[in-house]
Protein backbone atom coordinates (compact mmCIF):
# COMPACT_ATOMS: atom_id res chain seq x y z
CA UNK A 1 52.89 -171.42 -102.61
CA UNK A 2 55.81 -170.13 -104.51
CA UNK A 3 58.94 -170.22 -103.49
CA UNK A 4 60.17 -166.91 -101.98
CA UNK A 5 63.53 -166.87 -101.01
CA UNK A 6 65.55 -166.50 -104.30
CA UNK A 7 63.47 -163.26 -104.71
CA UNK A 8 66.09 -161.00 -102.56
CA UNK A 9 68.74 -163.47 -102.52
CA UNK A 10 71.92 -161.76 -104.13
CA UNK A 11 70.87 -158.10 -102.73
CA UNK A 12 71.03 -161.04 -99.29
CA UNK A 13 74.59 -162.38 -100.37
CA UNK A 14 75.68 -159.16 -101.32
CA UNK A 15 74.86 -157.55 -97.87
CA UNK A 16 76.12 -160.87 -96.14
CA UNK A 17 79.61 -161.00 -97.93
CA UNK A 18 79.96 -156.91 -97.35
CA UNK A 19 79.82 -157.79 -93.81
CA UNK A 20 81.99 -160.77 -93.09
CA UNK A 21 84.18 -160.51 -96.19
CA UNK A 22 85.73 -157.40 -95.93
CA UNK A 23 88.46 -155.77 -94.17
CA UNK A 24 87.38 -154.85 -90.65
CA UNK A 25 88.79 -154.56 -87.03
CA UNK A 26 87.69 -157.92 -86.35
CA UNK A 27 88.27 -161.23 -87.86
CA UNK A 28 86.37 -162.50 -90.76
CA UNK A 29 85.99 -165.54 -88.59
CA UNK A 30 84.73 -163.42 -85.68
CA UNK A 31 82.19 -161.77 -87.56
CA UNK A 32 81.02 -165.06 -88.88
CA UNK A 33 80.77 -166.66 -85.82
CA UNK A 34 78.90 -163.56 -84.12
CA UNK A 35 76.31 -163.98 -87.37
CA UNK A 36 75.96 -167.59 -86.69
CA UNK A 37 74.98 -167.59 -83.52
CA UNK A 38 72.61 -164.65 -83.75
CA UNK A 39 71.46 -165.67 -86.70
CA UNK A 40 70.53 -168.83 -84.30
CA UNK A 41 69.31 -166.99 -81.57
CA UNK A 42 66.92 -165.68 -84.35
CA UNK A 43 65.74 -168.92 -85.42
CA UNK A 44 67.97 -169.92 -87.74
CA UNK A 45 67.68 -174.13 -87.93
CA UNK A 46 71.16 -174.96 -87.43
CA UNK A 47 71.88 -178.66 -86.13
CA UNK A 48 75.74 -178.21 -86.33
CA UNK A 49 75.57 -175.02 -84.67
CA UNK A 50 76.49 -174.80 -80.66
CA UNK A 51 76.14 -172.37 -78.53
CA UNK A 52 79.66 -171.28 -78.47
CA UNK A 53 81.02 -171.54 -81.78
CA UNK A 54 83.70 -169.41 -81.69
CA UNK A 55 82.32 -166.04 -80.36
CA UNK A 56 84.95 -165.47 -77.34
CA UNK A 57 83.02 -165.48 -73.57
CA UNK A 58 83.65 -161.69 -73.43
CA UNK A 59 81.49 -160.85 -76.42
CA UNK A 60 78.69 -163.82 -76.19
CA UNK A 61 76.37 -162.16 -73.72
CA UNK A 62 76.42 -159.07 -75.54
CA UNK A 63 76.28 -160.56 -78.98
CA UNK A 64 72.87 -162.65 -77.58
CA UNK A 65 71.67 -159.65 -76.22
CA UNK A 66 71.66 -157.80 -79.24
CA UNK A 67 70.31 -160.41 -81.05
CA UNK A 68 67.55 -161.62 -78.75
CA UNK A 69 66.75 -157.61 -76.99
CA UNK A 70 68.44 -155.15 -79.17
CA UNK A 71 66.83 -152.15 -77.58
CA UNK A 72 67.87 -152.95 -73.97
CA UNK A 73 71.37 -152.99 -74.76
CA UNK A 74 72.98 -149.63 -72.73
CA UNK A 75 75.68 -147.05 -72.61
CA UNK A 76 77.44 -149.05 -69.63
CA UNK A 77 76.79 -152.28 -71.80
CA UNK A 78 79.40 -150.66 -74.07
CA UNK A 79 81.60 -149.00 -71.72
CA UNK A 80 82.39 -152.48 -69.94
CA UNK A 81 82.93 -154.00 -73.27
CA UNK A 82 85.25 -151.18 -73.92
CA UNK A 83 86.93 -151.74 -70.52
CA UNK A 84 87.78 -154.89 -71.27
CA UNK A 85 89.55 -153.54 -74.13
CA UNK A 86 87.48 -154.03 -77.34
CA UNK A 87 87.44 -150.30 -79.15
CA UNK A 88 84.63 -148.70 -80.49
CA UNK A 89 85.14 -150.48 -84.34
CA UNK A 90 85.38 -153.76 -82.64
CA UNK A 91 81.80 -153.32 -80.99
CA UNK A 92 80.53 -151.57 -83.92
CA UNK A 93 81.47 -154.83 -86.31
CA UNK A 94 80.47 -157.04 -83.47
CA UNK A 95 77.04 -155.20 -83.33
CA UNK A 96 76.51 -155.02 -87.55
CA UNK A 97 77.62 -158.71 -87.75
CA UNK A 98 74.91 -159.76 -84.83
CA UNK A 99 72.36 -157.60 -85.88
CA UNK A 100 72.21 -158.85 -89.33
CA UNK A 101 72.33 -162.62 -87.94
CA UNK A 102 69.41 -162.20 -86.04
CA UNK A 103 67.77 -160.64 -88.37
CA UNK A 104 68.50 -163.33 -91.03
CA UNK A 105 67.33 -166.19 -88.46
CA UNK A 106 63.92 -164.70 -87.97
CA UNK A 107 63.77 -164.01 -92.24
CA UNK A 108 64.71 -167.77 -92.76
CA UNK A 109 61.72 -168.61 -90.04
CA UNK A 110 59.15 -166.27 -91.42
CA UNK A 111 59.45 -167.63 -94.36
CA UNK A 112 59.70 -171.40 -93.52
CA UNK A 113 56.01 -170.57 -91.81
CA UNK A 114 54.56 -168.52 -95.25
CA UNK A 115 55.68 -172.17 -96.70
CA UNK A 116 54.30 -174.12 -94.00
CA UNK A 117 57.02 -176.50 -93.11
CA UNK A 118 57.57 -176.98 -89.36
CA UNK A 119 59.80 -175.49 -87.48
């Protein structure tokens, strides 16, 4: 079978780097952390990933959440996020940077089955 993943890989980087590269309310750390781990949560193999890895206790269950059962997260999800003080950019880079994680993780799966390897 031919190899598939170079085929969208810069559009890929490009949409990666766009996300954790560039000036936002968060951290470029934070955002990469938050991608890791839903980019784990995804299926993502990852051997040097834990579950922690930097995404502070306050944000994991929301990050895994959105990354595991996007369309159950709620309007009081958010408001006790924002309670806790994170403001409406924070959660929206939190959200982008999981989203695109998990989304990633189950890309880098699909296509380890189309090739057949074990996963």
């Amino acid at each position: 079978m031919v190899n598939r993943t170079g085929r969208y890989a810069a559009l890929t980087k490009r949409l990666v780097d766009s996300v954790l590269a560039t000036p936002g309310h968060t951290a470029s750390e934070l955002r990469r952390s938050i991608l890791a781990r839903a980019a784990r949560l995804g299926g993502r193999h990852d051997p040097a990933g834990g579950p922690g890895d930097g995404v502070p206790t306050s944000l994991a269950g929301y990050v895994d959440k959105v990354a595991l059962h996007a369309y159950r997260v709620t309007d009081e999800d958010l408001a006790a996020l924002k309670q806790a003080g994170n403001s409406d950019d924070v959660l929206f880079e939190a959200t982008v940077s999981a989203a695109l994680g998990a989304a990633l993780g189950r890309l880098e799966r699909g296509l380890s089955a189309l090739r057949g390897e074990g996963g």
